[in-house]
N, C-alpha and C. Protein backbone atom coordinates (compact mmCIF):
# COMPACT_ATOMS: atom_id res chain seq x y z
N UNK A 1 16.18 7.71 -2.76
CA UNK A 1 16.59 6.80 -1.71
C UNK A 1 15.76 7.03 -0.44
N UNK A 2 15.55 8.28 -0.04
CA UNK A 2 14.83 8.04 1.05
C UNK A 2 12.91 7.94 0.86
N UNK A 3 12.83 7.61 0.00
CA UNK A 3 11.33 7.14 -0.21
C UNK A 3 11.37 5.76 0.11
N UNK A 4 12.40 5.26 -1.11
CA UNK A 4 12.52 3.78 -1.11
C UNK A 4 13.04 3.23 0.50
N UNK A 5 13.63 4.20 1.23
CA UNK A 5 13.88 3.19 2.87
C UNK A 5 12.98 3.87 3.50
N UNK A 6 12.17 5.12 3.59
CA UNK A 6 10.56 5.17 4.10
C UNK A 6 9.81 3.91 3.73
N UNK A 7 9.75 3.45 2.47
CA UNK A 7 8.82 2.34 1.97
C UNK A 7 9.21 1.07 2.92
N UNK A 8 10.61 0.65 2.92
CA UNK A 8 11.17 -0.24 3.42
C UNK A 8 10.94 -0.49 4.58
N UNK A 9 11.13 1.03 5.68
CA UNK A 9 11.19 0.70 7.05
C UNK A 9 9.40 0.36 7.52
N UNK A 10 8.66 1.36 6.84
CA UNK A 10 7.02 0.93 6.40
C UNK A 10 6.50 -0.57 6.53
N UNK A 11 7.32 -0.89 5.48
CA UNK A 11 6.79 -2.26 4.97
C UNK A 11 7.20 -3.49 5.95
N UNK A 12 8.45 -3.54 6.36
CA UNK A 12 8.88 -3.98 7.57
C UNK A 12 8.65 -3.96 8.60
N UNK A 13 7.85 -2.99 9.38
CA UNK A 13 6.73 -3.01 10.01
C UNK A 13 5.51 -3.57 9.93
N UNK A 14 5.19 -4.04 8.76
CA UNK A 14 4.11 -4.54 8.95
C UNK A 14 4.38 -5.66 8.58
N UNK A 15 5.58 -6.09 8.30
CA UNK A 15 5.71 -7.77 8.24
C UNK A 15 6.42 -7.69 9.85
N UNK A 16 6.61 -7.57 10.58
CA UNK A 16 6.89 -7.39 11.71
C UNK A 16 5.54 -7.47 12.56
N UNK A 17 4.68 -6.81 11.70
CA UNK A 17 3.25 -7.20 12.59
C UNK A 17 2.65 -7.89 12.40
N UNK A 18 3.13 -8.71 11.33
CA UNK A 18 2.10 -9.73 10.47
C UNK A 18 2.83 -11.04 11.22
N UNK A 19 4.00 -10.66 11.41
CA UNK A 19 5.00 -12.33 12.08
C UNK A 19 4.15 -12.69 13.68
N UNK A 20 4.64 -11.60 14.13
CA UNK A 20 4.13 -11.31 15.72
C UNK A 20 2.19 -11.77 15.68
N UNK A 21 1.64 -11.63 14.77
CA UNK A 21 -0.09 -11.92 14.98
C UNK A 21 0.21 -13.34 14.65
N UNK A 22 1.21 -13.77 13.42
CA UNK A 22 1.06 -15.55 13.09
C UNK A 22 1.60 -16.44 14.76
N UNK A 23 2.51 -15.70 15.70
CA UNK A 23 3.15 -16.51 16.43
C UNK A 23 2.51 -16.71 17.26
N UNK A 24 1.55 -15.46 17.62
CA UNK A 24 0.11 -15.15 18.66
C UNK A 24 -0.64 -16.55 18.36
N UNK A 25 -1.12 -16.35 17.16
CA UNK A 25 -2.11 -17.31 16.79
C UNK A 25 -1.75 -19.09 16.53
N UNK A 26 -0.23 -18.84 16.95
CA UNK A 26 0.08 -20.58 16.45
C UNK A 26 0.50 -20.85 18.11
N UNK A 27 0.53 -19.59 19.37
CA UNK A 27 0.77 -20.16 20.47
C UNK A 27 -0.65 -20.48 20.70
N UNK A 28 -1.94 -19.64 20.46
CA UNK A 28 -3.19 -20.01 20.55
C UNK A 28 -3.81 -21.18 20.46
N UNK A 29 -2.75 -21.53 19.03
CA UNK A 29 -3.51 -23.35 18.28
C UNK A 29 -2.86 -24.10 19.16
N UNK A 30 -1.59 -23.81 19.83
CA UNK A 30 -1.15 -24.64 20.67
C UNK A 30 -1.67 -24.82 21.87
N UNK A 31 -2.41 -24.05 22.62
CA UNK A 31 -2.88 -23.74 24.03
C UNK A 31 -4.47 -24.46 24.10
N UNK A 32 -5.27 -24.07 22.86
CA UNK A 32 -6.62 -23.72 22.85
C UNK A 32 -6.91 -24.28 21.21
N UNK A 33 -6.40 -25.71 20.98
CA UNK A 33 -7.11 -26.18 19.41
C UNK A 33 -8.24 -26.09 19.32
N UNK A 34 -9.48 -26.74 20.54
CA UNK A 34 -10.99 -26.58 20.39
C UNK A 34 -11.40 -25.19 20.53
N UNK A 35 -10.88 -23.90 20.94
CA UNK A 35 -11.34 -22.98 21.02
C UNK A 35 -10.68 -22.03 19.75
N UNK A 36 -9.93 -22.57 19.11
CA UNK A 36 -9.87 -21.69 18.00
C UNK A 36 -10.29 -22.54 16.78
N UNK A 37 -11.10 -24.05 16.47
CA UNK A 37 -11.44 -24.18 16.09
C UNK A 37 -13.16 -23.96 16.26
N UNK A 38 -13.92 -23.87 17.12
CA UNK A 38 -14.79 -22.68 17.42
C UNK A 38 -15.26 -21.60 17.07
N UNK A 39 -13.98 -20.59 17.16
CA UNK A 39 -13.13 -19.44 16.47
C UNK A 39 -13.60 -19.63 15.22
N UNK A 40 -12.81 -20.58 14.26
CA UNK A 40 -13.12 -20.47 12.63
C UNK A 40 -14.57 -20.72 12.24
N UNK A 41 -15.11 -21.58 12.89
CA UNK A 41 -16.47 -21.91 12.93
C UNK A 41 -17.29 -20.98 12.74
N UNK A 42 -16.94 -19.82 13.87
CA UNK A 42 -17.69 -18.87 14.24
C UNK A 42 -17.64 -17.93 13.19
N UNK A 43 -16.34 -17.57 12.71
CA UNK A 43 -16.47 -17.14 11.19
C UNK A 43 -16.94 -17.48 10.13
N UNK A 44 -16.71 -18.45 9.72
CA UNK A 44 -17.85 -19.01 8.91
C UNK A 44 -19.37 -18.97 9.07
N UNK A 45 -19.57 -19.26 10.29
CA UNK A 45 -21.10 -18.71 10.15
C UNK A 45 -21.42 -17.21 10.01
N UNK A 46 -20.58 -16.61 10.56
CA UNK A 46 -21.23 -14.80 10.23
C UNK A 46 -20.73 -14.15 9.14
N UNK A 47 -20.25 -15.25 7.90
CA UNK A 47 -20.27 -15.39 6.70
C UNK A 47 -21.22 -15.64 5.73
N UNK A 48 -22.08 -16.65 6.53
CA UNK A 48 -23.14 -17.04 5.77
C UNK A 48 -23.31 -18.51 6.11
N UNK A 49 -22.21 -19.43 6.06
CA UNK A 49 -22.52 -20.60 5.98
C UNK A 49 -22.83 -21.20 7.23
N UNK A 50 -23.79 -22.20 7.08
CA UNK A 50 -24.51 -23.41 8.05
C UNK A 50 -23.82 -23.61 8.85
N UNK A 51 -24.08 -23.31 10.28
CA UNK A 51 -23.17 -24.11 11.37
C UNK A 51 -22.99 -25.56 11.49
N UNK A 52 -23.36 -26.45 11.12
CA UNK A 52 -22.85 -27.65 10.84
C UNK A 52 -21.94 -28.04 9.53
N UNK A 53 -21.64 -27.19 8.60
CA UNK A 53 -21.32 -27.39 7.41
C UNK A 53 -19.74 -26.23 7.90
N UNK A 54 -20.09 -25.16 8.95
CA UNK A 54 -19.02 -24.41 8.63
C UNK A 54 -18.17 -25.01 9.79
N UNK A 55 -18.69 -25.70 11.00
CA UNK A 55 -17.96 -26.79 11.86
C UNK A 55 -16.68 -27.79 10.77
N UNK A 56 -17.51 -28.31 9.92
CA UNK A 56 -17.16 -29.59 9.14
C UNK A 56 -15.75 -28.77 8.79
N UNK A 57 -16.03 -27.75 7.73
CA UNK A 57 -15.17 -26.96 7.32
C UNK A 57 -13.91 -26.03 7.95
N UNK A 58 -13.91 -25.86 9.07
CA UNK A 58 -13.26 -25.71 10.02
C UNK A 58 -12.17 -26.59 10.14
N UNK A 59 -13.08 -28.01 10.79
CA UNK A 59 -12.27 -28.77 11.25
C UNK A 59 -11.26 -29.88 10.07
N UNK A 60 -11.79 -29.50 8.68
CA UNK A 60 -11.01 -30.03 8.31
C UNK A 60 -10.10 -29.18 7.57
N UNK A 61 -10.44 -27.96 7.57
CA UNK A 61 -9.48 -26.78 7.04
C UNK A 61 -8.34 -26.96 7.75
N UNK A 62 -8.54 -26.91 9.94
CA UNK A 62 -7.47 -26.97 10.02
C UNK A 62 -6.80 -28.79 10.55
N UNK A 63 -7.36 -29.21 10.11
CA UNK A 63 -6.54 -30.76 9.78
C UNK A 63 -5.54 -30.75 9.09
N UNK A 64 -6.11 -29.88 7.62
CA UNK A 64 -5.00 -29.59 6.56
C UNK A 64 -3.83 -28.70 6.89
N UNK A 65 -4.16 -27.48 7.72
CA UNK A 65 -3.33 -26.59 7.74
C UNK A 65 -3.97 -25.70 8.86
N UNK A 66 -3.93 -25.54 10.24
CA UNK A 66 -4.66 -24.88 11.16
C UNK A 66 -4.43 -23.36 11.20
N UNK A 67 -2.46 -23.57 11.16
CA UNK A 67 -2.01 -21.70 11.22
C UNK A 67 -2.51 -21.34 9.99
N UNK A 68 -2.01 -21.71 8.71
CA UNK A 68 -2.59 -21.29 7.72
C UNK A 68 -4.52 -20.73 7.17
N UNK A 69 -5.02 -21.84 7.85
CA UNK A 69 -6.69 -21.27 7.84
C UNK A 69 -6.74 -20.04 8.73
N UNK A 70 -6.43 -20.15 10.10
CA UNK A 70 -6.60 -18.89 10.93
C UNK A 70 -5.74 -17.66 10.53
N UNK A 71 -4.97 -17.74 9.48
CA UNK A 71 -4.10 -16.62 9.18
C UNK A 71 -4.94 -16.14 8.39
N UNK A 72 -5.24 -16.59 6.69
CA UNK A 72 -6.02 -16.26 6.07
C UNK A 72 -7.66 -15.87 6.57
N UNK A 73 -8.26 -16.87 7.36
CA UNK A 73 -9.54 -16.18 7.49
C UNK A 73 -10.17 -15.32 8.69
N UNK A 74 -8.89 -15.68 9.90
CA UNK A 74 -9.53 -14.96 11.27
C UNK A 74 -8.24 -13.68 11.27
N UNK A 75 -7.14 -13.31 10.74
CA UNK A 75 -6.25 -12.38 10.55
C UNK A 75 -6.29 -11.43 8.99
N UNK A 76 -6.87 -12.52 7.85
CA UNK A 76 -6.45 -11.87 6.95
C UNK A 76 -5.48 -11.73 5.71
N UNK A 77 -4.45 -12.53 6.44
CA UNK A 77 -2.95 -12.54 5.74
C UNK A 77 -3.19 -13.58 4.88
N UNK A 78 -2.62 -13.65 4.05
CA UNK A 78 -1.99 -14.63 2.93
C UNK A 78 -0.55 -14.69 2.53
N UNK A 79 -0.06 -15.75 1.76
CA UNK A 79 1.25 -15.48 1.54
C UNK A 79 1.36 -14.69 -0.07
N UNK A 80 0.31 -14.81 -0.64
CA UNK A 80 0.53 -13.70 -1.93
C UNK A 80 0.57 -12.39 -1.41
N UNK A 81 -0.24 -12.13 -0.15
CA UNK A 81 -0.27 -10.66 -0.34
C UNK A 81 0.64 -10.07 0.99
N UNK A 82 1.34 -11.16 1.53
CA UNK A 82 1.97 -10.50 2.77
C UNK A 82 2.94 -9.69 2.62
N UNK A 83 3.67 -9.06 3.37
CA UNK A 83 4.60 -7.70 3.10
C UNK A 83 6.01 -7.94 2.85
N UNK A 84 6.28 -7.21 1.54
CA UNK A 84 7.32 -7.45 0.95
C UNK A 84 8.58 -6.61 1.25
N UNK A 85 9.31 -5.96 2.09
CA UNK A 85 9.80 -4.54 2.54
C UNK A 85 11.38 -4.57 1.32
N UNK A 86 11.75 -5.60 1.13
CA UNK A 86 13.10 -5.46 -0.21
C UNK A 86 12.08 -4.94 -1.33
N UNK A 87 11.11 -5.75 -1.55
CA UNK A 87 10.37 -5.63 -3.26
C UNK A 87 9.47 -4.53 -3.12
N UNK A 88 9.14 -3.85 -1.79
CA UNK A 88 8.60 -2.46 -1.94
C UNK A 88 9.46 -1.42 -1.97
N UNK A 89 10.29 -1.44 -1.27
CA UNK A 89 11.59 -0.72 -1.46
C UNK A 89 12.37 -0.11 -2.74
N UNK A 90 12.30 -1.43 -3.60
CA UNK A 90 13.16 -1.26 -4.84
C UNK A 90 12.04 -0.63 -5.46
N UNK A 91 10.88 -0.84 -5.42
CA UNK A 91 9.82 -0.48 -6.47
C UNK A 91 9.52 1.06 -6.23
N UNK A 92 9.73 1.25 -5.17
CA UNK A 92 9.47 2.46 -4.79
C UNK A 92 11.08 3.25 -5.30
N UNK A 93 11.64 2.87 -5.17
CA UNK A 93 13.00 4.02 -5.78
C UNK A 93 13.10 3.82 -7.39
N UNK A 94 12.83 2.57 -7.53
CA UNK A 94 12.20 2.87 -9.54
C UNK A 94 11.28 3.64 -9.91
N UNK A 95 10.26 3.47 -9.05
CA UNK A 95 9.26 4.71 -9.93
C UNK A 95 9.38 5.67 -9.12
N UNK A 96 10.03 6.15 -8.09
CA UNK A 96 10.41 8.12 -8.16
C UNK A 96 11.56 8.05 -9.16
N UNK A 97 12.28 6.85 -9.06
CA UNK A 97 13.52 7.79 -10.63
C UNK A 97 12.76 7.81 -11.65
N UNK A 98 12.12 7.11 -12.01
CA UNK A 98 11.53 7.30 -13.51
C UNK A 98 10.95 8.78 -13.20
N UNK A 99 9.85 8.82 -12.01
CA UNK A 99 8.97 10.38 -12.34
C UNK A 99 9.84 11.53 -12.31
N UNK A 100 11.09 11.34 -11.31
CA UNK A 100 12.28 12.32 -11.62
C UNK A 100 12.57 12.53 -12.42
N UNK A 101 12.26 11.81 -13.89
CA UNK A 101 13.32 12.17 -14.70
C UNK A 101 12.48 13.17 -15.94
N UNK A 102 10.77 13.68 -15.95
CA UNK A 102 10.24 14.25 -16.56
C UNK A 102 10.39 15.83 -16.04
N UNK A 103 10.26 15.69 -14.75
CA UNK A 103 10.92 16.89 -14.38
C UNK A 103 12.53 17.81 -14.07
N UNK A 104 13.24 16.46 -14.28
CA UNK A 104 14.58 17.05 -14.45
C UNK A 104 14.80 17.16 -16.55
N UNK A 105 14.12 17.05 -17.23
CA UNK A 105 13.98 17.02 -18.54
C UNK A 105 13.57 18.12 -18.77
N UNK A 106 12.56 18.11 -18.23
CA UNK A 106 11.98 19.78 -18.73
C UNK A 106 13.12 20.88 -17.72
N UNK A 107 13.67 20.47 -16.62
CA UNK A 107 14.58 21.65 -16.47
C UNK A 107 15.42 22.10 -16.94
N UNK A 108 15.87 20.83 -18.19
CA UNK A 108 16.97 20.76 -18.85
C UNK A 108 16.69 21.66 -20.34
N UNK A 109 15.82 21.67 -20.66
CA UNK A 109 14.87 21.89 -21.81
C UNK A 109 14.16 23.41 -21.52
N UNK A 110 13.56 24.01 -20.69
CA UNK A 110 12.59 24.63 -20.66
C UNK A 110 13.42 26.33 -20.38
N UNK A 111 13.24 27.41 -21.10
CA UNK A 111 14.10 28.46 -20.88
C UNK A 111 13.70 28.78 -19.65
N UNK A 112 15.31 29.64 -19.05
CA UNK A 112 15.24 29.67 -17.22
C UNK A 112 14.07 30.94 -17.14
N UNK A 113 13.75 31.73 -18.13
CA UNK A 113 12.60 32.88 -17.02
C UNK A 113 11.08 31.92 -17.00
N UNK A 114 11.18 30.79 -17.76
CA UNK A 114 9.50 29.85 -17.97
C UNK A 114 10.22 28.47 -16.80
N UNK A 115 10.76 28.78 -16.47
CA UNK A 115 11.83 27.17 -15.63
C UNK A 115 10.79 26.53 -14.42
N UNK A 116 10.29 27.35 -13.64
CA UNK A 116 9.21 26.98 -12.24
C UNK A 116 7.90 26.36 -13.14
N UNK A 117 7.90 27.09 -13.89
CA UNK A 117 6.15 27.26 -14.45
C UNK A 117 6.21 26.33 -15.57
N UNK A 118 6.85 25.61 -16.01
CA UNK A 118 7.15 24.83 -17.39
C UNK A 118 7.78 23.51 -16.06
N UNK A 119 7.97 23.36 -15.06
CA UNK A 119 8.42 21.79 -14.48
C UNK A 119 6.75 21.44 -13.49
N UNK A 120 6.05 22.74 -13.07
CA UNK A 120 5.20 22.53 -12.51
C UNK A 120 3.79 21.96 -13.67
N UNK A 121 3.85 23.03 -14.68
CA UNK A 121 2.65 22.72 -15.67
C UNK A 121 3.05 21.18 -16.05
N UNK A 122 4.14 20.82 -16.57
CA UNK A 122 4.62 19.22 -17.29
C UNK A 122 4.70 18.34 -16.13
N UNK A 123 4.73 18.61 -14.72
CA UNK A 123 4.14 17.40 -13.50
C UNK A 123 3.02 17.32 -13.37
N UNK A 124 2.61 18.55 -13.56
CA UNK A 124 0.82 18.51 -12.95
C UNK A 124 0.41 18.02 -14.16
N UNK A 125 0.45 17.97 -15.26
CA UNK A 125 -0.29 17.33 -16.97
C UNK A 125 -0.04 15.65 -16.49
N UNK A 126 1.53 15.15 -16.06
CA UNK A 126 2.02 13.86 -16.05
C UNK A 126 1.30 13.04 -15.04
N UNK A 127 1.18 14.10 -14.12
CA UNK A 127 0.78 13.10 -12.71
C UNK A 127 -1.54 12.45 -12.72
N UNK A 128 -1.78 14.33 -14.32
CA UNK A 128 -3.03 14.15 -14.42
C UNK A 128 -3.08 12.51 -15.11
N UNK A 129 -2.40 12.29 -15.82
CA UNK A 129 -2.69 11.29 -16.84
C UNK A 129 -2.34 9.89 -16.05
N UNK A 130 -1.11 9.82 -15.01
CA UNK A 130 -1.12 8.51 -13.89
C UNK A 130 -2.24 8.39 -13.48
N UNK A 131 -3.05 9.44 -12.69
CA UNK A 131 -3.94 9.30 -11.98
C UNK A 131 -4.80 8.73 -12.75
N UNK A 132 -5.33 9.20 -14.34
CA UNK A 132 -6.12 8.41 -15.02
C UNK A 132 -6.27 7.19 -15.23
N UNK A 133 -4.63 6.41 -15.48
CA UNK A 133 -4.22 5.20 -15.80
C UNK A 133 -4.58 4.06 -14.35
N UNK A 134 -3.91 5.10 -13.69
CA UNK A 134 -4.07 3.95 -12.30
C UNK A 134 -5.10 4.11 -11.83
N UNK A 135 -6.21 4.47 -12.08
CA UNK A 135 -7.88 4.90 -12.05
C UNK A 135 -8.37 3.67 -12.58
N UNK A 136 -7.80 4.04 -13.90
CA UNK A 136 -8.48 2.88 -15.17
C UNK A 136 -8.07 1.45 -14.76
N UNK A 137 -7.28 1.52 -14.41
CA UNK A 137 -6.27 -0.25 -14.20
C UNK A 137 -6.96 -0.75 -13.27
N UNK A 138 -7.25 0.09 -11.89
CA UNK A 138 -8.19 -0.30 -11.13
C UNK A 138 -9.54 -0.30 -11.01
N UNK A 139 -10.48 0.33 -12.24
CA UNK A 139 -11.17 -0.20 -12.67
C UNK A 139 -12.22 0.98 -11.93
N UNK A 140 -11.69 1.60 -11.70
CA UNK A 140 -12.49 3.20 -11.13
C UNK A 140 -12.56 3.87 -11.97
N UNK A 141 -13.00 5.06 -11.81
CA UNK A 141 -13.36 6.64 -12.48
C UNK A 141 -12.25 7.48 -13.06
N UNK A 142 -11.49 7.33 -13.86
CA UNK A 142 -10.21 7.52 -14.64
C UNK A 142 -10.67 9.44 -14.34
N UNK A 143 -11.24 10.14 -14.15
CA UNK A 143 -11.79 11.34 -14.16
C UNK A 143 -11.42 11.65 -12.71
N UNK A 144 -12.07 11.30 -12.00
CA UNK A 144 -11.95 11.24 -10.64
C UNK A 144 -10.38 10.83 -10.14
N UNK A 145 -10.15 9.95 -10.61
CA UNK A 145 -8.44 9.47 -10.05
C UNK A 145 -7.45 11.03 -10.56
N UNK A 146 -7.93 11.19 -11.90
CA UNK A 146 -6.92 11.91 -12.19
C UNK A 146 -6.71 13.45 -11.62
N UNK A 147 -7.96 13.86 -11.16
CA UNK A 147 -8.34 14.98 -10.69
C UNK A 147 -7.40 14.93 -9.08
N UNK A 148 -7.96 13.56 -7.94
CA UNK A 148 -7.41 13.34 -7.18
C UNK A 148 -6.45 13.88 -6.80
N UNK A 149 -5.39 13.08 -7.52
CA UNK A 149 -4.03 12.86 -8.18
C UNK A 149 -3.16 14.46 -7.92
N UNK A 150 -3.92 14.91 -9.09
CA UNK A 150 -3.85 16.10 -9.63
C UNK A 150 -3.56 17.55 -8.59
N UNK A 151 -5.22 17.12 -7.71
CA UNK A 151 -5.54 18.23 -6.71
C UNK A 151 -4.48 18.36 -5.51
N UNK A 152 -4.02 16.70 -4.93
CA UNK A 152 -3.17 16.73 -3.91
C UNK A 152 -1.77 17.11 -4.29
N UNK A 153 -1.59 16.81 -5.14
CA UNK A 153 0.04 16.94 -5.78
C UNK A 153 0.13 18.73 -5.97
N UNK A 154 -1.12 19.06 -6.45
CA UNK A 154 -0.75 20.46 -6.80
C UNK A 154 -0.58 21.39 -4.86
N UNK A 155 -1.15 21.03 -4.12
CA UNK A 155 -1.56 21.00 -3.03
C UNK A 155 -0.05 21.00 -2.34
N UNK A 156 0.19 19.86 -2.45
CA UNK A 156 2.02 19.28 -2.08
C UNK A 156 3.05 20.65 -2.59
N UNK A 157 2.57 20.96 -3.53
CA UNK A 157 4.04 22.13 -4.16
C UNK A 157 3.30 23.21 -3.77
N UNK A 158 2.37 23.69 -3.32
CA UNK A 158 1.66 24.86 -3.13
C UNK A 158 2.50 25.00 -1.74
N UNK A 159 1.80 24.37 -0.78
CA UNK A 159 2.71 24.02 0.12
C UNK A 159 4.37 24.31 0.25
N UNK A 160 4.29 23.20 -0.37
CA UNK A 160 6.12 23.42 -0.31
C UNK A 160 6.76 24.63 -0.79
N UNK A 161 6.50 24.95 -1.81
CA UNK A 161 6.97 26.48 -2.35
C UNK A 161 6.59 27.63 -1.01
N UNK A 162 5.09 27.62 -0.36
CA UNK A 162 5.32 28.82 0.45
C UNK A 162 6.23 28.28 1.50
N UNK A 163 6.74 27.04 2.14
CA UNK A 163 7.19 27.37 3.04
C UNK A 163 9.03 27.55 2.41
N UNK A 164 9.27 27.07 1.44
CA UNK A 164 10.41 27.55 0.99
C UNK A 164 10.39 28.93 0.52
N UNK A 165 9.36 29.64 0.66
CA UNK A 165 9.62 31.29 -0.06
C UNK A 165 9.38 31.65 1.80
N UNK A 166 8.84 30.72 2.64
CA UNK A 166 8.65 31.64 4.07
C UNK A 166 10.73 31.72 4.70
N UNK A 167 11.30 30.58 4.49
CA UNK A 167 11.90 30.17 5.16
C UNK A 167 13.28 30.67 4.41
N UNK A 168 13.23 30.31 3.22
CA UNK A 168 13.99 31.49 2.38
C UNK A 168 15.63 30.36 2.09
N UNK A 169 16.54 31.11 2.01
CA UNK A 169 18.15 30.22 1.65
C UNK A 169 18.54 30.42 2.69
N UNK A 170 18.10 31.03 3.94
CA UNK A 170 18.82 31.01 5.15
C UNK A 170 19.19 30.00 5.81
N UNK A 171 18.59 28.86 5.61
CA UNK A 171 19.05 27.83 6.37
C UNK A 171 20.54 26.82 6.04
C-alpha cells in the first residue's frame, strides 16, 4: 500500500502539472493566437520542415485543434500518454504483491538457519531474470538490464540490513 499511494501521490503530481501547463497554454491561445501560432511554426522549422510549409501546417493544425497541437508539440503531452495516478497506483500495488509473494514463499519453505540467505539468493536470481525480461521487451541489452537490476537491488538490502543491524530492535 504505501508504494501504490507513493505512485499515486507521484503521479498526481504530474497530472497536476500537466493540467496547470494545458490552462497556461489555452490562456496563451486566448491572449496571443498569432504569437503562439508563430510559436508552432517555429517548431516546426527547428524540426526540419520549410517555413512556409511549417506556417501552412501550423495554421491549420491549430484550426483543427489549437490546445491540442500546442500540447502535443510545444509541451509534449498527449492524451495516450498523460498521467494516470488511479491506473498507476493499482499497478503498482499488483506488482509489489505479486514480487512479495516469492519472497514470502521461500520464507515459508526455506529451513530457518538458511532463512536470510535462501530469501536474498531467490530475490536476487528473480529480480536477475525481470531485469532481463524488461531489458528484452524494451528492446535493450537483456545482460545489462539484468545486471542493473540486480546490482541496485542487491545494493538496497546491503543497505538496509546494515542499518537494521546498526539500529538494532530498539526502536
Amino acid at each position: 500500500m504505501s508504494m501504490a499511494t507513493g505512485e499515486y501521490v507521484s503521479v498526481h503530481s504530474q497530472a497536476d502539472t500537466e493540467a496547470a501547463a494545458l490552462a497556461q497554454e489555452s490562456a496563451e491561445l486566448a491572449n496571443d493566437y498569432a504569437g503562439e501560432r508563430h510559436e508552432l511554426t517555429e517548431i516546426y522549422v527547428r524540426r526540419g520542415v520549410e517555413r512556409g510549409l511549417a506556417a501552412t501546417v501550423a495554421e491549420q493544425l491549430m484550426t483543427h485543434d489549437a490546445l491540442g497541437s500546442h500540447a502535443r508539440d510545444e509541451l509534449g503531452l498527449s492524451t495516450t500518454l498523460s498521467a494516470r495516478p488511479l491506473q498507476a497506483a493499482l499497478a503498482s500495488a499488483a506488482s509489489f504483491a505479486v514480487g512479495a509473494a516469492m519472497p514470502l514463499a521461500v520464507a515459508a519453505l526455506a529451513p530457518e538457519a538458511w532463512l536470510i540467505e535462501s530469501i536474498v539468493v531467490v530475490s536476487l536470481a528473480a529480480l536477475l531474470v525481470l531485469g532481463a525480461t524488461a531489458a528484452r521487451v524494451g528492446g535493450a541489452n537483456p545482460a545489462i538490464g539484468a545486471m542493473r537490476v540486480t546490482f541496485w537491488s542487491a545494493l538496497a538490502m546491503l543497505v538496509t540490513a546494515a542499518v537494521g543491524a546498526a539500529v538494532g530492535p530498539h526502536i
